[in-house]
PDB file of N, CA and C in Angstrom:
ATOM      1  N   UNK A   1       0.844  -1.164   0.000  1.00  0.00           N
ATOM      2  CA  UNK A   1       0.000   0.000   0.000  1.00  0.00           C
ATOM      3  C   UNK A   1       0.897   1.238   0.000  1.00  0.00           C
ATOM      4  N   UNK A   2       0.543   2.119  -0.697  1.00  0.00           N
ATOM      5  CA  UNK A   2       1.289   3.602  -0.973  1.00  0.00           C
ATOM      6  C   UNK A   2       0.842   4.314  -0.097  1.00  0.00           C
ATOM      7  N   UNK A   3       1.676   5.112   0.137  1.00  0.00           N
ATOM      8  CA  UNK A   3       1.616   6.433   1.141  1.00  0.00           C
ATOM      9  C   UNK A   3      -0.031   7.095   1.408  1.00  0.00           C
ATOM     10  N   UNK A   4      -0.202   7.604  -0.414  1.00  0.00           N
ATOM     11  CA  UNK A   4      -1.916   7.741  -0.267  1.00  0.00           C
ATOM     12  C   UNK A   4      -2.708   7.396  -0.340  1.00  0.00           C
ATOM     13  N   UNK A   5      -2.311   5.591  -0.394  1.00  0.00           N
ATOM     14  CA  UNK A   5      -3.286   5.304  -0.374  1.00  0.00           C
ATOM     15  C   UNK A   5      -4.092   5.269   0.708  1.00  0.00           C
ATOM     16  N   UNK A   6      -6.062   5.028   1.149  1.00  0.00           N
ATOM     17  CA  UNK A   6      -6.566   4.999   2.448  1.00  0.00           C
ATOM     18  C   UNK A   6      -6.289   3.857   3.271  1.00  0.00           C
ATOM     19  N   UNK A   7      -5.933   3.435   4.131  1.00  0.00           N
ATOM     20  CA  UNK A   7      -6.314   2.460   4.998  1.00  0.00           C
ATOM     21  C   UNK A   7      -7.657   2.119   4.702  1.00  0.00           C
ATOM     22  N   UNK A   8      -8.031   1.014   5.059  1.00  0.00           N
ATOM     23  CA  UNK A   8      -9.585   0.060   5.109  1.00  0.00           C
ATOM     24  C   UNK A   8     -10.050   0.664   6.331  1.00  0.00           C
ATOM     25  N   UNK A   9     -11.012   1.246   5.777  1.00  0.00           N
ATOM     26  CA  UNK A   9     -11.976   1.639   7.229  1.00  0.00           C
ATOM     27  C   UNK A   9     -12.279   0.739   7.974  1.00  0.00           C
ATOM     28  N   UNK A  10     -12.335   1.153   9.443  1.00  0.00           N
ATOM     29  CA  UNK A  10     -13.027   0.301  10.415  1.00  0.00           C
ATOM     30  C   UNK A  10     -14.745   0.016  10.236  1.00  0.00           C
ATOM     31  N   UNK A  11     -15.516  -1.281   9.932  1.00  0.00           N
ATOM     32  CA  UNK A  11     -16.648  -1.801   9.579  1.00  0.00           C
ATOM     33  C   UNK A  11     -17.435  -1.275  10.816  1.00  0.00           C
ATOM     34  N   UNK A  12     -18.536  -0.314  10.090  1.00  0.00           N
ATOM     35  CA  UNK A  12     -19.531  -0.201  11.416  1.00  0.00           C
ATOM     36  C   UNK A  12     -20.484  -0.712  10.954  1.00  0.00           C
ATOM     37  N   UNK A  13     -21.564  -1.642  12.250  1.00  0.00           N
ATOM     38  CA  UNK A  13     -22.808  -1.777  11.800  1.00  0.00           C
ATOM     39  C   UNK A  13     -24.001  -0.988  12.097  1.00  0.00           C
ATOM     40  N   UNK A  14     -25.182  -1.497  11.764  1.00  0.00           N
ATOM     41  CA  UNK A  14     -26.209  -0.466  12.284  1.00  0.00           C
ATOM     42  C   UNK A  14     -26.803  -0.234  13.553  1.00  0.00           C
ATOM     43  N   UNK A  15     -25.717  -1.104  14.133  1.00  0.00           N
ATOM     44  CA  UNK A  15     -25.944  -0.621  15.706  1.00  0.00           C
ATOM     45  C   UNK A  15     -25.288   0.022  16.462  1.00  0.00           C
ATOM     46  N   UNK A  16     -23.891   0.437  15.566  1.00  0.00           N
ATOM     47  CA  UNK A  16     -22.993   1.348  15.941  1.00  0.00           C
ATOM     48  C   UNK A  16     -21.444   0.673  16.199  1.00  0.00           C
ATOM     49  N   UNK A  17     -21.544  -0.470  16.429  1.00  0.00           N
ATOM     50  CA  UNK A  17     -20.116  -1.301  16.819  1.00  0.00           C
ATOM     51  C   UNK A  17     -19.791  -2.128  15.853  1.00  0.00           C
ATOM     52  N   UNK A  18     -18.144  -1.960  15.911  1.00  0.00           N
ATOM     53  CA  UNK A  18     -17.913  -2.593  14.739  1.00  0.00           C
ATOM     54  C   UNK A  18     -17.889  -3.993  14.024  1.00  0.00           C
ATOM     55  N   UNK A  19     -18.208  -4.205  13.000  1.00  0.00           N
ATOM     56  CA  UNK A  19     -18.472  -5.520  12.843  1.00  0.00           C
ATOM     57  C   UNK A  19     -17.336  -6.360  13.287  1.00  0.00           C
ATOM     58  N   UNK A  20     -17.653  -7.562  13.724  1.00  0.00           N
ATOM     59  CA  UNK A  20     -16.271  -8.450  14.214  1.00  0.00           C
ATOM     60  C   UNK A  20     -16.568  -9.526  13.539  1.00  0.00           C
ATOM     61  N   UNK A  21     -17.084 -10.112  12.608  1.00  0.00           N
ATOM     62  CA  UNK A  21     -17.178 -11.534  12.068  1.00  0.00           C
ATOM     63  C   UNK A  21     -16.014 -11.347  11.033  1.00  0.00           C
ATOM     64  N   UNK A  22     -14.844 -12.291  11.301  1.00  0.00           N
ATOM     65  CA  UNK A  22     -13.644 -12.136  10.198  1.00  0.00           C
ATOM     66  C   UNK A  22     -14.128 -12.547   8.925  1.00  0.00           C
ATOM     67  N   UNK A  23     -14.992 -13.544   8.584  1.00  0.00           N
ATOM     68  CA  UNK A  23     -15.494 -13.700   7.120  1.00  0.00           C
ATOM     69  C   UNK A  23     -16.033 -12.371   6.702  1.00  0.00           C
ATOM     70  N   UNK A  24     -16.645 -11.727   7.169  1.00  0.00           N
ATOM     71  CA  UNK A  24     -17.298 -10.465   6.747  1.00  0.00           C
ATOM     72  C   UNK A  24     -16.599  -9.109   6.578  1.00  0.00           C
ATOM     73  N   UNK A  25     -15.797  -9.501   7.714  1.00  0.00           N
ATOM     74  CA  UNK A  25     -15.021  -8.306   7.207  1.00  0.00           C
ATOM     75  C   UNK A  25     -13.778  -8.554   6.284  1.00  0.00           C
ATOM     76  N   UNK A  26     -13.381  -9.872   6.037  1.00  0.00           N
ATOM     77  CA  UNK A  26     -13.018 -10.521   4.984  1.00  0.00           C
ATOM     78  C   UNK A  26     -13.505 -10.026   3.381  1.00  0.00           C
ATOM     79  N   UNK A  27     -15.278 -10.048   3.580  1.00  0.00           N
ATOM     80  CA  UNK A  27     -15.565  -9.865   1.943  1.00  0.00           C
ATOM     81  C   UNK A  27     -15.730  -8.561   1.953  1.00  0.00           C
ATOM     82  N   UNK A  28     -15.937  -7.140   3.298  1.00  0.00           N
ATOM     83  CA  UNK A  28     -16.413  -5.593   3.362  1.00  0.00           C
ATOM     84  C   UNK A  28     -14.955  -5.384   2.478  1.00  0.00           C
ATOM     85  N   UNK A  29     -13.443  -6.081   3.085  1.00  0.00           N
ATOM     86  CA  UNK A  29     -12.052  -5.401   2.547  1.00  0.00           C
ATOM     87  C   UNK A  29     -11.732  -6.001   0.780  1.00  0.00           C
ATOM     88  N   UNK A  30     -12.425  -6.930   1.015  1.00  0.00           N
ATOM     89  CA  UNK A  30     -12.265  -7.326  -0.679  1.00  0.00           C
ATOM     90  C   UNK A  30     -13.074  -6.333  -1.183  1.00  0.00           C
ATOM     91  N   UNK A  31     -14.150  -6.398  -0.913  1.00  0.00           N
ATOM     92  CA  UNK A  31     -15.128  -5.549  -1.617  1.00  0.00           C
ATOM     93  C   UNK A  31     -14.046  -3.896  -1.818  1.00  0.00           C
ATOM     94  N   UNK A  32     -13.920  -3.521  -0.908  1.00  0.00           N
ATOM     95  CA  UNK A  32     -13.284  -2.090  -0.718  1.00  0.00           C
ATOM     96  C   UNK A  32     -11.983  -1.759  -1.912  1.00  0.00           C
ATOM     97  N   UNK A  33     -11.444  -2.984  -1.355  1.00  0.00           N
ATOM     98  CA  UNK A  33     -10.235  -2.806  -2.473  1.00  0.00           C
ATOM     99  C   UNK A  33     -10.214  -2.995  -3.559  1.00  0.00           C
ATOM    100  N   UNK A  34     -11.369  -3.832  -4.178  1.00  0.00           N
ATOM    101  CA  UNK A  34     -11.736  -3.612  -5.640  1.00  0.00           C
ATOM    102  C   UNK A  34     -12.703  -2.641  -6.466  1.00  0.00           C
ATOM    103  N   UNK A  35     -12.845  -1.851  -5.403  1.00  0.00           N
ATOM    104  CA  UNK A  35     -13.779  -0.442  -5.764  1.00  0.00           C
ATOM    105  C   UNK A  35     -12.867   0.130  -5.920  1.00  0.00           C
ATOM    106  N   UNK A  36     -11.979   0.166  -5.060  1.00  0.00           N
ATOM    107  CA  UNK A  36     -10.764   1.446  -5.068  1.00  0.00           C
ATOM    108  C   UNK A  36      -9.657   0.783  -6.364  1.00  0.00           C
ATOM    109  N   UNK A  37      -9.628  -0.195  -6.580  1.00  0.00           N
ATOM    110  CA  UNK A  37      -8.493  -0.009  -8.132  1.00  0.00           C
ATOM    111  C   UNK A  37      -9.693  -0.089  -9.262  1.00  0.00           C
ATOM    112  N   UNK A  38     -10.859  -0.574  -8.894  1.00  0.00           N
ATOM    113  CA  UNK A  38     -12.001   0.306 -10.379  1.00  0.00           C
ATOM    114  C   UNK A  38     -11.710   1.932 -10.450  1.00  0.00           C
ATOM    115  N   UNK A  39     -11.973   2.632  -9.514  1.00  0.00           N
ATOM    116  CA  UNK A  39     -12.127   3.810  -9.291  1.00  0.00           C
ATOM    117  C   UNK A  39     -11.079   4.436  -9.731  1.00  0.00           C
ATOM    118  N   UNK A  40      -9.972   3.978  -9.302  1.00  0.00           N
ATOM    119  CA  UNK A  40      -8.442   4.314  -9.834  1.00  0.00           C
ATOM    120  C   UNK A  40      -8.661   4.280 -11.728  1.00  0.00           C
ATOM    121  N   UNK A  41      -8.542   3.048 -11.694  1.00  0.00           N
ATOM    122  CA  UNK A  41      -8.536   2.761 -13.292  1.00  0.00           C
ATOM    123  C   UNK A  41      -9.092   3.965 -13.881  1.00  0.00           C
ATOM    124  N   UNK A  42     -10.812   4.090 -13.551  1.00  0.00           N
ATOM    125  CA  UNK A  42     -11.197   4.695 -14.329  1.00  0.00           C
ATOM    126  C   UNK A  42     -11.165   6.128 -14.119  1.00  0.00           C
ATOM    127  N   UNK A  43     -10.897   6.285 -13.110  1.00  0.00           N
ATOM    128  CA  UNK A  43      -9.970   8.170 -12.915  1.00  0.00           C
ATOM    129  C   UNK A  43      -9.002   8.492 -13.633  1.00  0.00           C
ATOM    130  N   UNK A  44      -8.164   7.403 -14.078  1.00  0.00           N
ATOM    131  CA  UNK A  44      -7.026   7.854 -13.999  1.00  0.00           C
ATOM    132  C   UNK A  44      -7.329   7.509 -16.247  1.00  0.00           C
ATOM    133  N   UNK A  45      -8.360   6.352 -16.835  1.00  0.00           N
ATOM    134  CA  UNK A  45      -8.694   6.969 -18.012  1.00  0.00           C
ATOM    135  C   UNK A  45      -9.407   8.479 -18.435  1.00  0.00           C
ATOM    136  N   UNK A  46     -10.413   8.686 -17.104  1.00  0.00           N
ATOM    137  CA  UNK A  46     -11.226   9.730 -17.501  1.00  0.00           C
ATOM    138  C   UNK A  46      -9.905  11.387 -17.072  1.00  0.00           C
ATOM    139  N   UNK A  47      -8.617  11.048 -16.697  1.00  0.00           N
ATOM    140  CA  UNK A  47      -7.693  12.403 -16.858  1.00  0.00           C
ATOM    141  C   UNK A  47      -6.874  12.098 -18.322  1.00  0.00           C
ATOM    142  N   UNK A  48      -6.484  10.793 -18.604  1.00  0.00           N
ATOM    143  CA  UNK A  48      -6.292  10.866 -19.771  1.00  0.00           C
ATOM    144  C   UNK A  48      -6.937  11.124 -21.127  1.00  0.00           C
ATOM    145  N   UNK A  49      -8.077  10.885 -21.020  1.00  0.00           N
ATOM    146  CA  UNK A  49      -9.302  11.638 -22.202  1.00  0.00           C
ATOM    147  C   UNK A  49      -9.583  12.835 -22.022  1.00  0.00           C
ATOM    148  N   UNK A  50      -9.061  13.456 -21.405  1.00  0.00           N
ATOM    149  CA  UNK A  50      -9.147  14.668 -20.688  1.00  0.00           C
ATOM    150  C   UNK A  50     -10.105  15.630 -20.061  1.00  0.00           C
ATOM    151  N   UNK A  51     -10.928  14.513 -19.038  1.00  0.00           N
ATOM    152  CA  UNK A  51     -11.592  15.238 -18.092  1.00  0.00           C
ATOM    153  C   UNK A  51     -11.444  16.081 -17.311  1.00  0.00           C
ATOM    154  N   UNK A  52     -11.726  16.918 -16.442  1.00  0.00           N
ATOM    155  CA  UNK A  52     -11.125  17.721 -15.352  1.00  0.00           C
ATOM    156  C   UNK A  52     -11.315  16.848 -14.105  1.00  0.00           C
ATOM    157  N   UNK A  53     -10.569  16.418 -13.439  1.00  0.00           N
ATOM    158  CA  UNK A  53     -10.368  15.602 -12.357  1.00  0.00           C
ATOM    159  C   UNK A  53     -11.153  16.368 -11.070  1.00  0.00           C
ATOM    160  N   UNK A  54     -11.582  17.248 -11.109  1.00  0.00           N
ATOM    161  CA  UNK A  54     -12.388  17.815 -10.039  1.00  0.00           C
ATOM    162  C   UNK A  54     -13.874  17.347 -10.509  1.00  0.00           C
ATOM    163  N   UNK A  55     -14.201  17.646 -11.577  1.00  0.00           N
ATOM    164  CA  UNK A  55     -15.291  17.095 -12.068  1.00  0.00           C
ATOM    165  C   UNK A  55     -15.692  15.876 -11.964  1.00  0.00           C
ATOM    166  N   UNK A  56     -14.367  14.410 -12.353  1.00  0.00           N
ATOM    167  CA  UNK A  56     -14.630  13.792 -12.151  1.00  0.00           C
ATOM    168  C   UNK A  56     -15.247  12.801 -11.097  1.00  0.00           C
ATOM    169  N   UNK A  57     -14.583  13.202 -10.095  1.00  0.00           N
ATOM    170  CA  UNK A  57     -14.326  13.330  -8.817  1.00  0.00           C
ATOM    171  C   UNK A  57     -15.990  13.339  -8.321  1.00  0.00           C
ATOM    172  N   UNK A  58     -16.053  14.778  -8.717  1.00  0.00           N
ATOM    173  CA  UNK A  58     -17.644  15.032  -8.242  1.00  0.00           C
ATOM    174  C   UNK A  58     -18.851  13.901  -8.664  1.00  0.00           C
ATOM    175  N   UNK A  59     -18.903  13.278 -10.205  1.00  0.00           N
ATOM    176  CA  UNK A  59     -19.564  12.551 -10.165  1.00  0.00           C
ATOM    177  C   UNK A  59     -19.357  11.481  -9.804  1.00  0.00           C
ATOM    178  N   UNK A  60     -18.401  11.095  -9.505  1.00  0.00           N
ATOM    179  CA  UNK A  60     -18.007   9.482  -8.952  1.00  0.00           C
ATOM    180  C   UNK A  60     -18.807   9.895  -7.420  1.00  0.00           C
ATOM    181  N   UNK A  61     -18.869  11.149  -6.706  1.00  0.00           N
ATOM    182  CA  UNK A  61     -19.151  11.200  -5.370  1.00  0.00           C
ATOM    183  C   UNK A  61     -20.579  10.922  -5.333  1.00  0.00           C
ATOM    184  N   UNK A  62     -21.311  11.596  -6.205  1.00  0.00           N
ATOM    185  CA  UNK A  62     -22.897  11.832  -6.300  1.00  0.00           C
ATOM    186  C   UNK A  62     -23.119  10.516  -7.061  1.00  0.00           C
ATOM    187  N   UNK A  63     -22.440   9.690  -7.262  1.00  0.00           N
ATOM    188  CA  UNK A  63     -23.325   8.377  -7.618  1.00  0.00           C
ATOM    189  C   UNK A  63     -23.140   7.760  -6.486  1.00  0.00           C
ATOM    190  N   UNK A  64     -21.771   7.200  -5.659  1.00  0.00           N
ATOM    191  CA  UNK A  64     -22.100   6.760  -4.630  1.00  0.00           C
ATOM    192  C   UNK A  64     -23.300   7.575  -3.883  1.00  0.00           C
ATOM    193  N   UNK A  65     -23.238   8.654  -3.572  1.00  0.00           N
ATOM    194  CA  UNK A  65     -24.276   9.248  -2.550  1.00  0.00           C
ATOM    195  C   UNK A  65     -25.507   8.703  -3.219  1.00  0.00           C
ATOM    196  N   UNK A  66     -26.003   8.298  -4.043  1.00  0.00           N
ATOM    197  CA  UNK A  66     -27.410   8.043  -4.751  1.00  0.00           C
ATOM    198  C   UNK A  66     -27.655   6.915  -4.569  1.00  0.00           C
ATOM    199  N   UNK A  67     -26.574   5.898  -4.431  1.00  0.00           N
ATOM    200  CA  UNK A  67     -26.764   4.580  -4.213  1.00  0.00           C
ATOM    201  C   UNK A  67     -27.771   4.241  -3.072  1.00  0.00           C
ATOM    202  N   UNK A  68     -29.389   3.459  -3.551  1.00  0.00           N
ATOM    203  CA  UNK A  68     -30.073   3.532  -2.426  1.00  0.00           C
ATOM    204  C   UNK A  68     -29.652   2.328  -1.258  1.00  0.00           C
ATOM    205  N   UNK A  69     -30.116   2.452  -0.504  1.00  0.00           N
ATOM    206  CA  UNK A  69     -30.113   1.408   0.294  1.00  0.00           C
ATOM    207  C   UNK A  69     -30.964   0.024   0.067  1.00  0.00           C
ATOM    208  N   UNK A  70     -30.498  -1.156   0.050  1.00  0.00           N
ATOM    209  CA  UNK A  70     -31.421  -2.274  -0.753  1.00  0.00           C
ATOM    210  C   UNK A  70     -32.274  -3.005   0.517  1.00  0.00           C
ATOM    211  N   UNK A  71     -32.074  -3.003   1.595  1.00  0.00           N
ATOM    212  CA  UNK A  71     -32.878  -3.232   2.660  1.00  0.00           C
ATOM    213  C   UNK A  71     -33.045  -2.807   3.919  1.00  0.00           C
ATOM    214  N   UNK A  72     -33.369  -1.360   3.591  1.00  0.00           N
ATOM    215  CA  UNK A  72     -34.142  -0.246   4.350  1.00  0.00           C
ATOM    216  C   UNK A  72     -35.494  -0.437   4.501  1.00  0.00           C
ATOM    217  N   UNK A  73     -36.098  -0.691   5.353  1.00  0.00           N
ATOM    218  CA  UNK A  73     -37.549  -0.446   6.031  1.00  0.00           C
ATOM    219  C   UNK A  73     -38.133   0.412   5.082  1.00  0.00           C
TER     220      UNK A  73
END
């Protein structure tokens, strides 16, 4: 891991404490780390086609934020 890259967040659940099942937090860090070299990848095509990286940025943010929740009450 590189300097900038993030550390793996600590897993919270919806009860506030953090998840402790090692399988799970097994598939939360897989999961994580293959978002983050998608995300890479495709940041780093959308500065070479020559997006503005602030821009990009922004919509990569507002789609996560849109992402609904799939089993919410």
């Amino acid at each position: 891991m590189s300097e900038n890259t993030p550390k793996v967040p600590e897993w919270v659940g919806t009860d506030g404490l953090n998840v402790s099942c090692t399988e799970k937090v097994k598939v939360l860090n897989e999961n994580y780390d293959e978002i983050r070299e998608i995300a890479t990848e495709a940041f780093e095509d959308a500065v070479l086609m020559g997006c503005d990286p602030a821009a990009y940025r922004h919509a990569i943010i507002a789609m996560i934020e849109g992402l609904e929740e799939p089993y919410s009450d």
